[in-house]
PDB file of N, CA and C in Angstrom:
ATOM      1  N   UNK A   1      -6.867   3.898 -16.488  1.00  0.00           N
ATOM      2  CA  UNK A   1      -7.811   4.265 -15.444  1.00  0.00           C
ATOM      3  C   UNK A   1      -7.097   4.217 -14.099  1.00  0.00           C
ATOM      4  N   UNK A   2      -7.474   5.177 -13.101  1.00  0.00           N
ATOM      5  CA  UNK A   2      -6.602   5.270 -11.900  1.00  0.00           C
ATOM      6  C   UNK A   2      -7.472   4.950 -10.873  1.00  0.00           C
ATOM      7  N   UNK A   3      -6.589   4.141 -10.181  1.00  0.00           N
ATOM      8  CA  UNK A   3      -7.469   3.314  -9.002  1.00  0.00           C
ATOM      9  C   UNK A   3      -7.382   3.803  -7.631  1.00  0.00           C
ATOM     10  N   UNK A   4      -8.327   3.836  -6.889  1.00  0.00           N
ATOM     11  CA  UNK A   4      -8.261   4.019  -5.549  1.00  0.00           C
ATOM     12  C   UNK A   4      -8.076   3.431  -4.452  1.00  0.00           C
ATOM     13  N   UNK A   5      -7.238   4.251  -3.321  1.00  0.00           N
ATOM     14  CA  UNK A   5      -8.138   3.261  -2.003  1.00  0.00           C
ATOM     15  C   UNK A   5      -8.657   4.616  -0.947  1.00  0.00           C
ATOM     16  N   UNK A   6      -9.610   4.681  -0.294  1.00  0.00           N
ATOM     17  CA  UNK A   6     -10.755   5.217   0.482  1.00  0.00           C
ATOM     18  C   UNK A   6     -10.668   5.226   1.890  1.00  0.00           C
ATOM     19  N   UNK A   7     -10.721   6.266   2.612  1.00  0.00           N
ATOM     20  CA  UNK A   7     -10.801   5.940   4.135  1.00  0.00           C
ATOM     21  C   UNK A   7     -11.557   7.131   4.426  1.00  0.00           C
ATOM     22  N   UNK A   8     -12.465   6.860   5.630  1.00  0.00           N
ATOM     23  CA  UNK A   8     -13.319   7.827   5.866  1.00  0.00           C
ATOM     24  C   UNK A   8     -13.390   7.173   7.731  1.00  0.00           C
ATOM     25  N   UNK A   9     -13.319   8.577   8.644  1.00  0.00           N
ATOM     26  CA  UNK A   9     -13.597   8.409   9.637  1.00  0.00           C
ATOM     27  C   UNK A   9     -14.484   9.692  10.181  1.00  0.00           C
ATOM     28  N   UNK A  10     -15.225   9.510  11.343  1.00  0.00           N
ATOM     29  CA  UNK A  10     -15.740  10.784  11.534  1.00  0.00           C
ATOM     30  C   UNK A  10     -15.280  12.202  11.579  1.00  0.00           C
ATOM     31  N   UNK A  11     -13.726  11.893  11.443  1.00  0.00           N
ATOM     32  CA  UNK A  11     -13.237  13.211  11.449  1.00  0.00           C
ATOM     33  C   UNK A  11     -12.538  13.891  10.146  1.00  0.00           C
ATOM     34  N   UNK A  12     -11.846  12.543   9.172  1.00  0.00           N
ATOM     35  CA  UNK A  12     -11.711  13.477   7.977  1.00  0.00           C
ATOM     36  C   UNK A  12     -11.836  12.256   7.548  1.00  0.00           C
ATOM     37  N   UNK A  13     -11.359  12.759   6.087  1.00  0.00           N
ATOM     38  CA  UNK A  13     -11.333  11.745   4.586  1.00  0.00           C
ATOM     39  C   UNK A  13      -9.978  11.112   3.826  1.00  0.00           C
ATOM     40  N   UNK A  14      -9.298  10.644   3.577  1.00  0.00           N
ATOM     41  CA  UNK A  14      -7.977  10.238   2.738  1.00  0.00           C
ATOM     42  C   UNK A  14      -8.949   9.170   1.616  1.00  0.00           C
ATOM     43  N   UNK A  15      -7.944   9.887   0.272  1.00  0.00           N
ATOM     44  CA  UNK A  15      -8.208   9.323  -0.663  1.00  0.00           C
ATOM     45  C   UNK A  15      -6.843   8.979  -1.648  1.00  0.00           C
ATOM     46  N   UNK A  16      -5.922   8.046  -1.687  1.00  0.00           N
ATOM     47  CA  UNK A  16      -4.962   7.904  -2.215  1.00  0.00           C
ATOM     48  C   UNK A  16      -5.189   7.001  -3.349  1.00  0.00           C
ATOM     49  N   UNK A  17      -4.295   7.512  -4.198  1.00  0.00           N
ATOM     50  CA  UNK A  17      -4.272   6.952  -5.675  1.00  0.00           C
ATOM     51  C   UNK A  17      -3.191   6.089  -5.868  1.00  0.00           C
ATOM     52  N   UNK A  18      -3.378   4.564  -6.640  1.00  0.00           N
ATOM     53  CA  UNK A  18      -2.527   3.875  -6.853  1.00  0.00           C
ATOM     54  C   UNK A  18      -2.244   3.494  -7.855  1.00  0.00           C
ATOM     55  N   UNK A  19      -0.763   2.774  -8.055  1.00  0.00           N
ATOM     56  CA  UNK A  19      -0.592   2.230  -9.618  1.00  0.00           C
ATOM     57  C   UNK A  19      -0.745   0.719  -9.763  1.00  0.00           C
ATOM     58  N   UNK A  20      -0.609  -0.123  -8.369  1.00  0.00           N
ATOM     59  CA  UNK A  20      -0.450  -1.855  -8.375  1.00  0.00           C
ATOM     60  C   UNK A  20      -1.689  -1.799  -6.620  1.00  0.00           C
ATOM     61  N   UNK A  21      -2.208  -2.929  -6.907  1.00  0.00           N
ATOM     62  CA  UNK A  21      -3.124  -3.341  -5.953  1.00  0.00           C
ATOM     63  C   UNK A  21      -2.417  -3.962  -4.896  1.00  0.00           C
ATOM     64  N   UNK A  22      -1.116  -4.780  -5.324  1.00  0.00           N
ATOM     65  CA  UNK A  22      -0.566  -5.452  -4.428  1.00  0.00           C
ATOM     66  C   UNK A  22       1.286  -5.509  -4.706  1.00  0.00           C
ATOM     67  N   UNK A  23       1.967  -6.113  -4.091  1.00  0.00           N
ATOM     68  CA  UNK A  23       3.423  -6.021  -4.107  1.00  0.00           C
ATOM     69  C   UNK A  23       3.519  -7.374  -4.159  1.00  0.00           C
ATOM     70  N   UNK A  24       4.710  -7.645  -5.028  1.00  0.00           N
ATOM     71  CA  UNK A  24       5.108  -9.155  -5.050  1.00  0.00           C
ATOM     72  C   UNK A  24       6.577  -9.346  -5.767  1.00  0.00           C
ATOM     73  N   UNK A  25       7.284 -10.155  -4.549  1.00  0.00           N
ATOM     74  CA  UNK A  25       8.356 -10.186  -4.912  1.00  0.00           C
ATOM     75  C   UNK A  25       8.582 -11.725  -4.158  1.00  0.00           C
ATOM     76  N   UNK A  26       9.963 -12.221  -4.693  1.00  0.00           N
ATOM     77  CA  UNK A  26      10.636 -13.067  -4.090  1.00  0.00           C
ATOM     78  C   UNK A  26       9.165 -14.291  -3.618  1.00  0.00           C
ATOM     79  N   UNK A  27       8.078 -14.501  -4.626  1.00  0.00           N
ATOM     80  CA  UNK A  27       7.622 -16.090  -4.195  1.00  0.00           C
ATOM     81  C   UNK A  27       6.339 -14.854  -3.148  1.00  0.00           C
ATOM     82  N   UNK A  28       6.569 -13.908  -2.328  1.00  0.00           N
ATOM     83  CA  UNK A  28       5.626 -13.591  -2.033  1.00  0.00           C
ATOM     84  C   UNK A  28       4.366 -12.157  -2.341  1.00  0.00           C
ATOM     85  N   UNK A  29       3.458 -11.992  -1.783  1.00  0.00           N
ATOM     86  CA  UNK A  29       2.644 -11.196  -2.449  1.00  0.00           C
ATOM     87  C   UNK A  29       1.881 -10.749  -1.284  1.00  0.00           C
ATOM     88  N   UNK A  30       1.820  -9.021  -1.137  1.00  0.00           N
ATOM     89  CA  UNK A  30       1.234  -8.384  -0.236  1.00  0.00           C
ATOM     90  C   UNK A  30       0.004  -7.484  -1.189  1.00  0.00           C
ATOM     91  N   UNK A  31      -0.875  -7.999  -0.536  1.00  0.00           N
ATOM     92  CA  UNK A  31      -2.064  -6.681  -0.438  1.00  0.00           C
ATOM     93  C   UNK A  31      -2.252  -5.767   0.128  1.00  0.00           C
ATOM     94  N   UNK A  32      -2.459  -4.169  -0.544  1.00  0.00           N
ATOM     95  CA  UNK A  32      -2.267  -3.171   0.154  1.00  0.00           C
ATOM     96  C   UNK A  32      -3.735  -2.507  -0.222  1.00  0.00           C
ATOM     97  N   UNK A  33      -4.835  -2.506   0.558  1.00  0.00           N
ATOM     98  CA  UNK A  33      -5.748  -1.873   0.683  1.00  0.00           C
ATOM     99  C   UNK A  33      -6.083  -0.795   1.444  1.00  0.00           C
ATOM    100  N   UNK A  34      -6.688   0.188   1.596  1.00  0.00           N
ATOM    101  CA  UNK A  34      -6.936   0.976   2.522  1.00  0.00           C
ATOM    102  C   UNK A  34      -6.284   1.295   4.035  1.00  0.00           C
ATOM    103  N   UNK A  35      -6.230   0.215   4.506  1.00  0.00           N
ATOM    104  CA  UNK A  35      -5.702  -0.094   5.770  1.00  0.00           C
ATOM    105  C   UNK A  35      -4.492   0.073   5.611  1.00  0.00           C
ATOM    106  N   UNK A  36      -3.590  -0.900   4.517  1.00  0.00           N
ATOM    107  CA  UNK A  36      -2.535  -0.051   4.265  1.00  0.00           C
ATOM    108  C   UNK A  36      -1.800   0.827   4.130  1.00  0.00           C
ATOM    109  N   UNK A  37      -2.726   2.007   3.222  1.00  0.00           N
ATOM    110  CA  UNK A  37      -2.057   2.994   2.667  1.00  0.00           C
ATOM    111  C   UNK A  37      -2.312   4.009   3.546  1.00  0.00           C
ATOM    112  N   UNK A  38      -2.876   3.450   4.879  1.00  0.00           N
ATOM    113  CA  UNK A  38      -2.756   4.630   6.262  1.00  0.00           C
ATOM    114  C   UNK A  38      -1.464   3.941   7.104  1.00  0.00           C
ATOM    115  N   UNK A  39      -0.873   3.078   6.792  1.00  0.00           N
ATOM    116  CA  UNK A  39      -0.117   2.729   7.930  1.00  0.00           C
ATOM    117  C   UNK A  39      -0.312   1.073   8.567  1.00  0.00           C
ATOM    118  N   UNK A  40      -1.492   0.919   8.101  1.00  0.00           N
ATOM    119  CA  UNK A  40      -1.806  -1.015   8.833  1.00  0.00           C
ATOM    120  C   UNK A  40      -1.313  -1.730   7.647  1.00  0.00           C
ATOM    121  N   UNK A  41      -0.384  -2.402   7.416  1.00  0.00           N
ATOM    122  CA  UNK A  41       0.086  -3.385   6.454  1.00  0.00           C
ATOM    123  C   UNK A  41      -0.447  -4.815   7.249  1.00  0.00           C
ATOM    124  N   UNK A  42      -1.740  -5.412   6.752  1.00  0.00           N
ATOM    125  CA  UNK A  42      -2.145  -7.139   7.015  1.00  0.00           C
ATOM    126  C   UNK A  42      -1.287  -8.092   7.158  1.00  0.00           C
ATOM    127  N   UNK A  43      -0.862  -8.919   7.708  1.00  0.00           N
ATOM    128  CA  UNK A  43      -0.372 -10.133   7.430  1.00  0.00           C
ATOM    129  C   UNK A  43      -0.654 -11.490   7.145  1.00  0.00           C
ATOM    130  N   UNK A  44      -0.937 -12.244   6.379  1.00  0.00           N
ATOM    131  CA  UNK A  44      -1.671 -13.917   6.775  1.00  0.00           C
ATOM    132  C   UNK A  44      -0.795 -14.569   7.343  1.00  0.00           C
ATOM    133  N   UNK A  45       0.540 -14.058   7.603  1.00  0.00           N
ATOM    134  CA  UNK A  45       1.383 -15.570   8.557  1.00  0.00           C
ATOM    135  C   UNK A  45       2.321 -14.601   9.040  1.00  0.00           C
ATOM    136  N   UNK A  46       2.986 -15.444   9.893  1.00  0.00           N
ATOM    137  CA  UNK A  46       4.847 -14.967  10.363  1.00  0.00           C
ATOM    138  C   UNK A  46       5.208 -14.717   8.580  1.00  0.00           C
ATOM    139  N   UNK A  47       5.527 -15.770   8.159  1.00  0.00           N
ATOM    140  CA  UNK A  47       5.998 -15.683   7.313  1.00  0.00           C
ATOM    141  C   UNK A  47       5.930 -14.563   6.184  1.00  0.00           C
ATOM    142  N   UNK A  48       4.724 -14.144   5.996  1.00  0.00           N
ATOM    143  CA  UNK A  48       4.332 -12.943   5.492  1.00  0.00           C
ATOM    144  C   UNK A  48       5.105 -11.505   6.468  1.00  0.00           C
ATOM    145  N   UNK A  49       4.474 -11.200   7.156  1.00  0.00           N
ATOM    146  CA  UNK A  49       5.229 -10.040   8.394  1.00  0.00           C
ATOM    147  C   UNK A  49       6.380  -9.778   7.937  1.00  0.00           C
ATOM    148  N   UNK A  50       7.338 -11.508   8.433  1.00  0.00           N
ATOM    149  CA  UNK A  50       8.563 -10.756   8.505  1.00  0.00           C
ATOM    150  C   UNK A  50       9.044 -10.410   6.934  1.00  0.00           C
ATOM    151  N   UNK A  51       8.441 -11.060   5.892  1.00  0.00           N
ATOM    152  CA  UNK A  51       8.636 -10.225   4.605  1.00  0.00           C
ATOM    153  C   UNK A  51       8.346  -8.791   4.672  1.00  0.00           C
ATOM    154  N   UNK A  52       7.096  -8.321   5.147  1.00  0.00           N
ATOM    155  CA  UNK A  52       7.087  -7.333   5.100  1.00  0.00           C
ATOM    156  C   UNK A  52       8.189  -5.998   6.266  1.00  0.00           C
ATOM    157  N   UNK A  53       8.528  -6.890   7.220  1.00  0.00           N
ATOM    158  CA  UNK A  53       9.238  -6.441   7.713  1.00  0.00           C
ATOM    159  C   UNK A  53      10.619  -6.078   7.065  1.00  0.00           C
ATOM    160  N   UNK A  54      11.099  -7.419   6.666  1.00  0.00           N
ATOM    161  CA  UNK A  54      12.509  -7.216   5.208  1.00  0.00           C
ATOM    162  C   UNK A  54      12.330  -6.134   4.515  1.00  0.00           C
ATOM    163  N   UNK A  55      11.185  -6.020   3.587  1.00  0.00           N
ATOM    164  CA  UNK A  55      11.554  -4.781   2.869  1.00  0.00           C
ATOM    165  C   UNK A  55      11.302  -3.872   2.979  1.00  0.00           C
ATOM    166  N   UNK A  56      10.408  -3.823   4.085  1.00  0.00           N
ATOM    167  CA  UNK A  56      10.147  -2.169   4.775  1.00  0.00           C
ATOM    168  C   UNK A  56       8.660  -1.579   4.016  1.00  0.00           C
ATOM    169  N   UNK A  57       7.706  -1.466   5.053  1.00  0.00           N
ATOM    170  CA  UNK A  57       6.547  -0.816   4.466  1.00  0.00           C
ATOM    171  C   UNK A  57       6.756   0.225   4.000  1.00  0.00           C
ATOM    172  N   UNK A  58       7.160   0.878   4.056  1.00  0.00           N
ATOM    173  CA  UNK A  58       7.512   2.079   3.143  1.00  0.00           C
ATOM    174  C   UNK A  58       8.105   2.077   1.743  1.00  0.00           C
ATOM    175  N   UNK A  59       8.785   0.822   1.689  1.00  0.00           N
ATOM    176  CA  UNK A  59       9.181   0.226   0.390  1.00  0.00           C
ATOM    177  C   UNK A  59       8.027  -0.176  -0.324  1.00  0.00           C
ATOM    178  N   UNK A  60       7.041  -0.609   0.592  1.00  0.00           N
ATOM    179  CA  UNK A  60       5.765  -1.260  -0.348  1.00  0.00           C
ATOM    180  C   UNK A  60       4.948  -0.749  -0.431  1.00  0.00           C
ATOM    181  N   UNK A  61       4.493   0.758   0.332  1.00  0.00           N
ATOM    182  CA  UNK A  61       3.506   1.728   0.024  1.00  0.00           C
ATOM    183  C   UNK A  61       4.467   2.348  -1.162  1.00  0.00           C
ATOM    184  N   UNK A  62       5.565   2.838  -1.081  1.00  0.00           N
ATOM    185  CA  UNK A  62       5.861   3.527  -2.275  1.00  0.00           C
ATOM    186  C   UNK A  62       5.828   2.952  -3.744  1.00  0.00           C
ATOM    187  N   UNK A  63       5.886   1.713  -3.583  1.00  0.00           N
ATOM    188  CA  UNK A  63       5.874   1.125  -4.797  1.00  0.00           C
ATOM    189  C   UNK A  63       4.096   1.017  -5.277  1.00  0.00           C
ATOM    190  N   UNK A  64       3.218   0.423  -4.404  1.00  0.00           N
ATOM    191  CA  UNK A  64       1.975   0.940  -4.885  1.00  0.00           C
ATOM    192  C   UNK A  64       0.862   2.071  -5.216  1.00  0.00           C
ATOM    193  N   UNK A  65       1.827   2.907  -4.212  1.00  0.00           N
ATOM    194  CA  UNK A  65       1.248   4.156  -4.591  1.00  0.00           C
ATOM    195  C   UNK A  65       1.449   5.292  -5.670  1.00  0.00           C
ATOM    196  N   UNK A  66       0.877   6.151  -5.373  1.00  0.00           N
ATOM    197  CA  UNK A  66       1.232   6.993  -6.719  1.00  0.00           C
ATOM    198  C   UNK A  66       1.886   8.694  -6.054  1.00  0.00           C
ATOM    199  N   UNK A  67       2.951   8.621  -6.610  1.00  0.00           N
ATOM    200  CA  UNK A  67       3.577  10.069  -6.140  1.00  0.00           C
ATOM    201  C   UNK A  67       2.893  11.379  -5.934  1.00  0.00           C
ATOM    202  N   UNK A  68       2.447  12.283  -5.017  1.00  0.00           N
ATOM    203  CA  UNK A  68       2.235  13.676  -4.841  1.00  0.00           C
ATOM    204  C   UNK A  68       3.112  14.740  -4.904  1.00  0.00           C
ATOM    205  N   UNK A  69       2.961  15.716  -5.704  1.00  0.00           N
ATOM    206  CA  UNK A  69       2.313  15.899  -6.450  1.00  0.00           C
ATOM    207  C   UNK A  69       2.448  14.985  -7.996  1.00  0.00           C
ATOM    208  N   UNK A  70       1.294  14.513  -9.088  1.00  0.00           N
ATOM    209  CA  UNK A  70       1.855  13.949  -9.732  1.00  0.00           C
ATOM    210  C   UNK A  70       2.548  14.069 -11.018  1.00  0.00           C
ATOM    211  N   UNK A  71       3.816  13.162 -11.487  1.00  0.00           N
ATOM    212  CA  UNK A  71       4.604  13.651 -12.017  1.00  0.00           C
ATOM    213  C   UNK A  71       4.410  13.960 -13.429  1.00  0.00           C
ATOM    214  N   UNK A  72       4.851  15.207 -13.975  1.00  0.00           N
ATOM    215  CA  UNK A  72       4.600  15.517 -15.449  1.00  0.00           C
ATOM    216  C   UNK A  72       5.187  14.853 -16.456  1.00  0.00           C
ATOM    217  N   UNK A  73       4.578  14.902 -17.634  1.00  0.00           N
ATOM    218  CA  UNK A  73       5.487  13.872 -18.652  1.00  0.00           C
ATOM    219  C   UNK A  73       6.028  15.516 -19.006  1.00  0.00           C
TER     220      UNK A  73
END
């Protein structure tokens, strides 16, 4: 089953499809919800951030998300 995340503003819609809810590596663990997968990656601490800073949001949207167009077996 393929999971979503949802964004809706008065002016348009994004609907992106994912394969993992969250990223976790090295002891830590990011949640990537909605907010995310436009560009806002959350933090709960420094400590969190600059993880996410280390591996690069783009490292961690790509890993939860799901490729466009998607890929054929």
């Amino acid at each position: 089953m393929q999971s979503y995340n949802w964004v809706l503003t008065t002016d348009w819609m994004y609907v992106s499809p994912r394969t993992q809810e969250d990223y976790e590596n090295e002891g830590q663990r990011v949640a990537v919800n909605s907010t995310g997968m436009v560009g806002l990656l959350l933090a709960k601490s420094h400590e969190q951030a600059d993880f996410i800073e280390q591996v690069g949001p783009s490292n961690i949207l790509a890993y939860v998300g799901s490729p466009w167009p998607p890929r054929q077996n």
